[in-house]
N, C-alpha and C. Protein backbone atom coordinates (compact mmCIF):
# COMPACT_ATOMS: atom_id res chain seq x y z
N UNK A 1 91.92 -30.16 -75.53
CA UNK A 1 91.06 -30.37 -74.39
C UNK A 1 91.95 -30.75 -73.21
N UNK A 2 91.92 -29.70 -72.36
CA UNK A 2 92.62 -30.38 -71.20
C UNK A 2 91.81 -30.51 -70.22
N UNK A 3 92.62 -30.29 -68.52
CA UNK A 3 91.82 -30.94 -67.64
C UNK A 3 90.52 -29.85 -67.29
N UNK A 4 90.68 -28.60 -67.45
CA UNK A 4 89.58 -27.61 -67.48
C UNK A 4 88.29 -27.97 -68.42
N UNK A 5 88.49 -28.18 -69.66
CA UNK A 5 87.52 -28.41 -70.34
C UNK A 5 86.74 -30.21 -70.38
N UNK A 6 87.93 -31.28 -69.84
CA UNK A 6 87.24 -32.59 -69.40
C UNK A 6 86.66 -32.44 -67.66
N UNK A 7 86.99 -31.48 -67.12
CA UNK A 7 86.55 -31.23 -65.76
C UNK A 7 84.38 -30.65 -66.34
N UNK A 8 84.87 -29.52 -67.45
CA UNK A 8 83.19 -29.27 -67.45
C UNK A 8 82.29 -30.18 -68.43
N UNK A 9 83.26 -30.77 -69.52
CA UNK A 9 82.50 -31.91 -69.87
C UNK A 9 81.63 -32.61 -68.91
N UNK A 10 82.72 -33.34 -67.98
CA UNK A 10 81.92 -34.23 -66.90
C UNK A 10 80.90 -33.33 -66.04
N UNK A 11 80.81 -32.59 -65.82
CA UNK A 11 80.38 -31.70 -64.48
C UNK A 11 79.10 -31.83 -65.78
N UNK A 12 79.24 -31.09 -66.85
CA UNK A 12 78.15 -30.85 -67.43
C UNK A 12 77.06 -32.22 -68.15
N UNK A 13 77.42 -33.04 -68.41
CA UNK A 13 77.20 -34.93 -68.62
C UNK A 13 76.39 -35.19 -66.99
N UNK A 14 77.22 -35.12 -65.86
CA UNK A 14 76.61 -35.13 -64.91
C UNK A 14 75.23 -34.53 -64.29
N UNK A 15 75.04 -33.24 -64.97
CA UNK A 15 74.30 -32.94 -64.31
C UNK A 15 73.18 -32.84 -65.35
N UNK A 16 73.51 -33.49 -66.67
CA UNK A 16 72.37 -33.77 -67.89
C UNK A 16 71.84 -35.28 -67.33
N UNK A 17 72.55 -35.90 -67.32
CA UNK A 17 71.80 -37.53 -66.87
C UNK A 17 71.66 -37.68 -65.40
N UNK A 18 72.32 -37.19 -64.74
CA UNK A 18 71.85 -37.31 -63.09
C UNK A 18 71.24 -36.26 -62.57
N UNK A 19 71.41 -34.86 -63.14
CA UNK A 19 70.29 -34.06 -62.86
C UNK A 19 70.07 -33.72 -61.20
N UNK A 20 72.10 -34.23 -60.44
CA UNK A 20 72.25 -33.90 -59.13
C UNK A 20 73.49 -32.84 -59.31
N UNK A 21 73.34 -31.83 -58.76
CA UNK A 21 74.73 -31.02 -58.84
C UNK A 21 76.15 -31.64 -58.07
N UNK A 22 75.89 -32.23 -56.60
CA UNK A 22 76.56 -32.71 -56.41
C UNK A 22 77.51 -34.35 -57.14
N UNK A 23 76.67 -34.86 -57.92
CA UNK A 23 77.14 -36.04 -58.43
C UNK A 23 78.01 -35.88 -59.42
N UNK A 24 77.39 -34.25 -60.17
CA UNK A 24 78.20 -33.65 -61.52
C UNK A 24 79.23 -33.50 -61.11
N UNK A 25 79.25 -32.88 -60.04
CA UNK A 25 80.89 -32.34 -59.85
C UNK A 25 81.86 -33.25 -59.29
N UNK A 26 81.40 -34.78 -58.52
CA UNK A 26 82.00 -35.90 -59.02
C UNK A 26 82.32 -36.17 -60.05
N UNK A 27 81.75 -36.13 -61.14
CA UNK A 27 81.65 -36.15 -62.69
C UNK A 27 83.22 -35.61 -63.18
N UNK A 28 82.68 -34.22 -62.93
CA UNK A 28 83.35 -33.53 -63.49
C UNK A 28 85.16 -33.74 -62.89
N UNK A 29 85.06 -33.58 -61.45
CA UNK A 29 86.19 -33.91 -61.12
C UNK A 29 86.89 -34.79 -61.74
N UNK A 30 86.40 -36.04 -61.52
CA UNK A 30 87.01 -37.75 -61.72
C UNK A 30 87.42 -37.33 -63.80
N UNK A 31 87.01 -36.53 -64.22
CA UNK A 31 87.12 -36.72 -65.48
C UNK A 31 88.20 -35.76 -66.11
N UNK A 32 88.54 -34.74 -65.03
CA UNK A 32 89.49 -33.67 -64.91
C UNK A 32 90.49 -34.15 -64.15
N UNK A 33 90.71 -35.20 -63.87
CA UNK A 33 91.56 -36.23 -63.15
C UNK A 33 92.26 -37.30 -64.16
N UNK A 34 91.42 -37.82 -64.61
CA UNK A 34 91.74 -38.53 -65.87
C UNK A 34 92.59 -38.06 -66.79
N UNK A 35 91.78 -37.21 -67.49
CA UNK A 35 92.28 -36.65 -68.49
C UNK A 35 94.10 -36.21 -68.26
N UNK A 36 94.37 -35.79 -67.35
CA UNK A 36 95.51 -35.79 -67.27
C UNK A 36 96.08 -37.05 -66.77
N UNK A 37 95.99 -37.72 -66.72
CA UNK A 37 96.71 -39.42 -66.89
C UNK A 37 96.88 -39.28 -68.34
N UNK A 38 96.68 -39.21 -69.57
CA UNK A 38 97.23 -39.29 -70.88
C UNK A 38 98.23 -38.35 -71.11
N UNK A 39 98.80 -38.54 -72.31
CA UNK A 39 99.22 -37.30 -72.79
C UNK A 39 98.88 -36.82 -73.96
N UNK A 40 98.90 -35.65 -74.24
CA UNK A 40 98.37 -34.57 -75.34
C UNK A 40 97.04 -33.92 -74.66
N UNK A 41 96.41 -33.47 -75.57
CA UNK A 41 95.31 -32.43 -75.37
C UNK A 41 94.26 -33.15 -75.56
N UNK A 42 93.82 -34.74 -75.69
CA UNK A 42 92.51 -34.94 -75.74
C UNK A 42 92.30 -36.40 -74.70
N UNK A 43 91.23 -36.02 -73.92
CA UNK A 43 91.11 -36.81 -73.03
C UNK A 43 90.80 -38.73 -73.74
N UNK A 44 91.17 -39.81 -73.00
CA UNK A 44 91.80 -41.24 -73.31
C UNK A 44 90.16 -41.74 -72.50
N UNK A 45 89.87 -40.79 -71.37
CA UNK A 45 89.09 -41.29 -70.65
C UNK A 45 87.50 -41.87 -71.11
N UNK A 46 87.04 -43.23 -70.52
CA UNK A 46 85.90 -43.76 -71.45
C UNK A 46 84.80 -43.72 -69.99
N UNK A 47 83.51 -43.42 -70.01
CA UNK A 47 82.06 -42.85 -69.35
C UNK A 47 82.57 -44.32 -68.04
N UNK A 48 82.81 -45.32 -68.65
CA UNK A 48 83.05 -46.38 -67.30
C UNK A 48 84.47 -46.08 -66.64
N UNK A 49 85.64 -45.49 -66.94
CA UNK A 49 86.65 -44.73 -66.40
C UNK A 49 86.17 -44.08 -65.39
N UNK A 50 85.36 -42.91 -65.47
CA UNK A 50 84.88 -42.08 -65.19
C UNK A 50 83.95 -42.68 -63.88
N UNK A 51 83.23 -43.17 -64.27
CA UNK A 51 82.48 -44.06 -62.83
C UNK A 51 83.08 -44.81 -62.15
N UNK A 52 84.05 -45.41 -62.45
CA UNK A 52 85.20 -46.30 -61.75
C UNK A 52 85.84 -45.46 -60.53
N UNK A 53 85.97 -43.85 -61.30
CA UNK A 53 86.91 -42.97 -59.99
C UNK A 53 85.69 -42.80 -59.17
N UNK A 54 84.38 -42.26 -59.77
CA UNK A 54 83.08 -41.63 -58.90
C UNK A 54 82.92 -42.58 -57.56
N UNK A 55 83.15 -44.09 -58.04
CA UNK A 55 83.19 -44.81 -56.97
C UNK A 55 84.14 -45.73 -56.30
N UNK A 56 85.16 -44.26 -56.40
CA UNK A 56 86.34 -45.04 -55.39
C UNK A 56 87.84 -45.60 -55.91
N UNK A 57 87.80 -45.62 -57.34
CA UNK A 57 88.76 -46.34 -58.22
C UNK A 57 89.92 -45.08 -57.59
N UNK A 58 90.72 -45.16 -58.14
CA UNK A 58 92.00 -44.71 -58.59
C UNK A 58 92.07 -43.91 -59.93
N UNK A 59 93.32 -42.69 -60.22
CA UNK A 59 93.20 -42.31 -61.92
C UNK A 59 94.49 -42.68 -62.50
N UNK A 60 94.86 -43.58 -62.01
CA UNK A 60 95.76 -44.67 -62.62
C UNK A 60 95.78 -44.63 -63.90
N UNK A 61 96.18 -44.77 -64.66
CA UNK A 61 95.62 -45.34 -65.92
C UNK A 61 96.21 -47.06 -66.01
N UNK A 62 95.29 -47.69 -65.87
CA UNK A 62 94.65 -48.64 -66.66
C UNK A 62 94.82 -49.42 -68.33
N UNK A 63 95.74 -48.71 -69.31
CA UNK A 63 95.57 -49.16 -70.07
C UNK A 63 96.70 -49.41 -70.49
């Protein structure tokens, strides 16, 4: 899983619970952002990660 497939995870999560296209693709971004802060093929990133960038955080990693 890289940043293509944690990019439509989020996009697609986004637009199941917020049900805004624009918020998904916050979603999706911030999570296709993340995901490459680790290394290997599977995203580190946790749903409050993810809202942390939506509003403003950094993709730092944190851990």
């Amino acid at each position: 899983m890289g940043g293509g497939d944690s990019f439509a995870s989020g996009f697609i999560y986004g637009l199941m619970a917020l049900g805004d296209a624009s918020r998904a693709l916050e979603y999706g971004s911030a999570h296709g952002a993340l995901a490459m802060t680790t290394p290997g093929d599977a995203t580190m990133a946790s749903l409050t990660d993810v809202e942390e960038l939506v509003l403003g955080g950094n993709a730092q990693a944190a851990r």
